[in-house]
PDB file of N, CA and C in Angstrom:
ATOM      1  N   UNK A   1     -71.712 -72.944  12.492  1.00  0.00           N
ATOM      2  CA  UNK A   1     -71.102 -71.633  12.263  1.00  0.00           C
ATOM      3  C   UNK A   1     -71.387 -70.709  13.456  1.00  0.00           C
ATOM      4  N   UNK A   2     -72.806 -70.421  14.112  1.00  0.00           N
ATOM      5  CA  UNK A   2     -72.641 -69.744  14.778  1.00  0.00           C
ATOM      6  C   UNK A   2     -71.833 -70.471  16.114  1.00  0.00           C
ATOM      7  N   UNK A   3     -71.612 -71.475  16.557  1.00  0.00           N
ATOM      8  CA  UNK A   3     -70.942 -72.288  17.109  1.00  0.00           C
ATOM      9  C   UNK A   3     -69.705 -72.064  17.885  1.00  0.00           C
ATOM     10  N   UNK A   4     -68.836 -71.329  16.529  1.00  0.00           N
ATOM     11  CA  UNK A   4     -67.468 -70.872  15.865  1.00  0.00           C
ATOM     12  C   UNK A   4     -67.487 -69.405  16.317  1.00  0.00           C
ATOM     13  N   UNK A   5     -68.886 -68.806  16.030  1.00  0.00           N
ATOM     14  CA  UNK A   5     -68.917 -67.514  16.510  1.00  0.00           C
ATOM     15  C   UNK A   5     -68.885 -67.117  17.909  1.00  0.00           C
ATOM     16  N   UNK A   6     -69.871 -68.150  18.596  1.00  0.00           N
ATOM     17  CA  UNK A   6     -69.932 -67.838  20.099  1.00  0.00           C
ATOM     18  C   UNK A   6     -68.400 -68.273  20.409  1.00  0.00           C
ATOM     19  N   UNK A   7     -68.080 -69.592  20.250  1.00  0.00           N
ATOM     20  CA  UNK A   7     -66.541 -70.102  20.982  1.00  0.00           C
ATOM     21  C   UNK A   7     -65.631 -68.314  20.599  1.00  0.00           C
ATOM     22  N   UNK A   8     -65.629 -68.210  19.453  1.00  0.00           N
ATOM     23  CA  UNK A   8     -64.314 -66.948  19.041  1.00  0.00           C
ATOM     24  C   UNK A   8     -64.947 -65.676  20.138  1.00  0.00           C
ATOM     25  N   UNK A   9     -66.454 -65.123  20.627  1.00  0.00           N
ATOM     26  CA  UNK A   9     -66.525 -64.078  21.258  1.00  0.00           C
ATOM     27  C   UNK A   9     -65.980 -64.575  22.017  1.00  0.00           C
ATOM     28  N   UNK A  10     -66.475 -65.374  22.675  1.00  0.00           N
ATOM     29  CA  UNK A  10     -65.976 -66.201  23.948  1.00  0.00           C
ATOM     30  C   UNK A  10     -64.323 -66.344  24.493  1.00  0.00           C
ATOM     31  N   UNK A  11     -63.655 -66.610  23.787  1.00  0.00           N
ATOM     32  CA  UNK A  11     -62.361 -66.009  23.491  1.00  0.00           C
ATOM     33  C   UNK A  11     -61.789 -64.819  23.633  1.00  0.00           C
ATOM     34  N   UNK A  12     -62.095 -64.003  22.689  1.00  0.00           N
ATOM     35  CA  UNK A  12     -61.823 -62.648  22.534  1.00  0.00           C
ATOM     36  C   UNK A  12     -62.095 -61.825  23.931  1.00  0.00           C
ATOM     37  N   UNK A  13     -63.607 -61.917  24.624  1.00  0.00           N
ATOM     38  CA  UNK A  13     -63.391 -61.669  25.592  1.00  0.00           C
ATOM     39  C   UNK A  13     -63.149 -61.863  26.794  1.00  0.00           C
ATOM     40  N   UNK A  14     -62.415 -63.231  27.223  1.00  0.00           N
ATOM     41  CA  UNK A  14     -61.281 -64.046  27.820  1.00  0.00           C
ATOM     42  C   UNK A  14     -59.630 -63.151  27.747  1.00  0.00           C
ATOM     43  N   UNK A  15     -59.584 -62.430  26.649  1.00  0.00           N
ATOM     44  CA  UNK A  15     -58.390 -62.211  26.177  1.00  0.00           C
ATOM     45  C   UNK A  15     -58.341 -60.823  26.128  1.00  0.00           C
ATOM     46  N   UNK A  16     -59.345 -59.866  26.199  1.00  0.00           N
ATOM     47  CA  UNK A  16     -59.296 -58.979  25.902  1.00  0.00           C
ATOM     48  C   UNK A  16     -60.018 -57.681  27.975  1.00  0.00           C
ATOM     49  N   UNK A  17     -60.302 -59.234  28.600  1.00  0.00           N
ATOM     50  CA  UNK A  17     -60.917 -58.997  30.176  1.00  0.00           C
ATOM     51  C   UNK A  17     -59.693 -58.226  30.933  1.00  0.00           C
ATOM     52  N   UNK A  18     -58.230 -58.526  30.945  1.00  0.00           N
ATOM     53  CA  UNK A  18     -57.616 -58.249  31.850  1.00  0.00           C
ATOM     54  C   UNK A  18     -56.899 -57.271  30.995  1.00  0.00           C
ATOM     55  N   UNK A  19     -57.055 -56.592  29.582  1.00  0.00           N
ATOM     56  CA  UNK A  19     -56.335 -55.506  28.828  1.00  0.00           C
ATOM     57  C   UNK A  19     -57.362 -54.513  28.475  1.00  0.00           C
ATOM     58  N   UNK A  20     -58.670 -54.441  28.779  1.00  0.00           N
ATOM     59  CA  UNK A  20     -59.286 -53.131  28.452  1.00  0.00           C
ATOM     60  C   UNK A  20     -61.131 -53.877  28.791  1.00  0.00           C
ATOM     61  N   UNK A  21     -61.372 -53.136  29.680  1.00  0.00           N
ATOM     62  CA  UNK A  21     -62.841 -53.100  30.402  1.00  0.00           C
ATOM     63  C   UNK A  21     -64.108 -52.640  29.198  1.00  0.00           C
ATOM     64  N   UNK A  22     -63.493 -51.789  28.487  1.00  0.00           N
ATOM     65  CA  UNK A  22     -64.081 -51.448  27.178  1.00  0.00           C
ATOM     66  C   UNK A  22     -64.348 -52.621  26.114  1.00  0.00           C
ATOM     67  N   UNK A  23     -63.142 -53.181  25.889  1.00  0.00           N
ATOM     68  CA  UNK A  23     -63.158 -54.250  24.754  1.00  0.00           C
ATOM     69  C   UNK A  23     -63.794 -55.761  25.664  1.00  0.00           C
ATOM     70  N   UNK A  24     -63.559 -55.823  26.866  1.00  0.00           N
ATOM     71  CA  UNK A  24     -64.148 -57.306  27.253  1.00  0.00           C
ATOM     72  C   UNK A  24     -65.946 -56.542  27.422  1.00  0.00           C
ATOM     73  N   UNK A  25     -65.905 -55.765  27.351  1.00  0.00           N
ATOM     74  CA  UNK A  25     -67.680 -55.253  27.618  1.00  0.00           C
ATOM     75  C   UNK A  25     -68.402 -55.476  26.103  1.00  0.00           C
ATOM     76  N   UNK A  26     -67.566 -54.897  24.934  1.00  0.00           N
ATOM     77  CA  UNK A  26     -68.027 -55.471  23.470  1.00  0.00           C
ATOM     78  C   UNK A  26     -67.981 -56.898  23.417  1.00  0.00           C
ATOM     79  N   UNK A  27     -66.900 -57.799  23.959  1.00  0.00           N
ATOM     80  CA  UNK A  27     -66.933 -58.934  23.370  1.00  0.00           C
ATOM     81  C   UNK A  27     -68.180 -59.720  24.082  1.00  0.00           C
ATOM     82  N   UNK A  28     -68.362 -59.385  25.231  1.00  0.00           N
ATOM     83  CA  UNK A  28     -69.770 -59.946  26.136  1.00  0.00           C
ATOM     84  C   UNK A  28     -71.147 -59.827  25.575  1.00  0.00           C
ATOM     85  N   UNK A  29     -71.385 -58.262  24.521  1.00  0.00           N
ATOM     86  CA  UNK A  29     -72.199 -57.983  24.140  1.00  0.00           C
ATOM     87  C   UNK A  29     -72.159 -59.105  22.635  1.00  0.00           C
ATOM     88  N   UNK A  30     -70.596 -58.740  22.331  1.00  0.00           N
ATOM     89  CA  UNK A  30     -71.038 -60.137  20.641  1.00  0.00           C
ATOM     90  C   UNK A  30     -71.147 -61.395  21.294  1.00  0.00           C
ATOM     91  N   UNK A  31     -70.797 -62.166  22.359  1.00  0.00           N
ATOM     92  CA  UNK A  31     -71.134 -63.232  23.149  1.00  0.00           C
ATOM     93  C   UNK A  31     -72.811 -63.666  23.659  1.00  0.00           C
ATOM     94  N   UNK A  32     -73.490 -62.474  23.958  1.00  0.00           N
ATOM     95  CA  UNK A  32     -74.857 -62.370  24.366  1.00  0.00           C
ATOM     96  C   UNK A  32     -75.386 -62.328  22.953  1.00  0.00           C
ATOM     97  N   UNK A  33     -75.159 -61.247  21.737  1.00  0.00           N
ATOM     98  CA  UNK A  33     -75.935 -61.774  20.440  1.00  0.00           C
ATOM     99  C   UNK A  33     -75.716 -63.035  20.026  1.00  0.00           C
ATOM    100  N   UNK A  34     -74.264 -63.730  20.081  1.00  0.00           N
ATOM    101  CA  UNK A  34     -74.786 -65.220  19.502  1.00  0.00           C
ATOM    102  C   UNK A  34     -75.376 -65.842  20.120  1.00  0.00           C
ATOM    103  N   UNK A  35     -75.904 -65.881  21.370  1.00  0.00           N
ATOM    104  CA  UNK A  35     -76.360 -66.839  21.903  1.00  0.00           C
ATOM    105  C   UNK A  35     -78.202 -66.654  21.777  1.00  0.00           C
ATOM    106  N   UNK A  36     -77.911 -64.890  21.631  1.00  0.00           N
ATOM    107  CA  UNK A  36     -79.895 -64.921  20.584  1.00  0.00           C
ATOM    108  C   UNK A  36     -79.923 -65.805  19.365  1.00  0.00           C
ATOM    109  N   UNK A  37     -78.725 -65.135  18.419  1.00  0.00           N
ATOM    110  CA  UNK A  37     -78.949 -65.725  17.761  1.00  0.00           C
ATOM    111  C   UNK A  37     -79.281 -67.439  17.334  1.00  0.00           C
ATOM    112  N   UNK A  38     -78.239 -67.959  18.555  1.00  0.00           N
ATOM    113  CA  UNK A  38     -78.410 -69.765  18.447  1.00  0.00           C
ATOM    114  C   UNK A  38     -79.966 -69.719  19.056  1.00  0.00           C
ATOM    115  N   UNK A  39     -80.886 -68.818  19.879  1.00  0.00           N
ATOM    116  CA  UNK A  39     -82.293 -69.235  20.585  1.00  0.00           C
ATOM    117  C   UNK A  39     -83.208 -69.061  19.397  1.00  0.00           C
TER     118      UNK A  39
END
């Protein structure tokens, strides 16, 4: 599950990098918590 979570931030902010500097900066930050969370 968290797995699913990192791949989808991971995504989101892929997708969200070249439409708003704001939203790829959140998705990096939910990208950096799953990856506490998987440590």
């Amino acid at each position: 599950m968290l797995y699913s979570i990192l791949y989808w931030e991971n995504v989101m902010y892929k997708n969200n990098e070249a439409n708003s500097s704001v939203r790829a900066k959140r998705g990096k930050k939910g990208e950096n918590l799953a990856l506490t969370m998987l440590l």
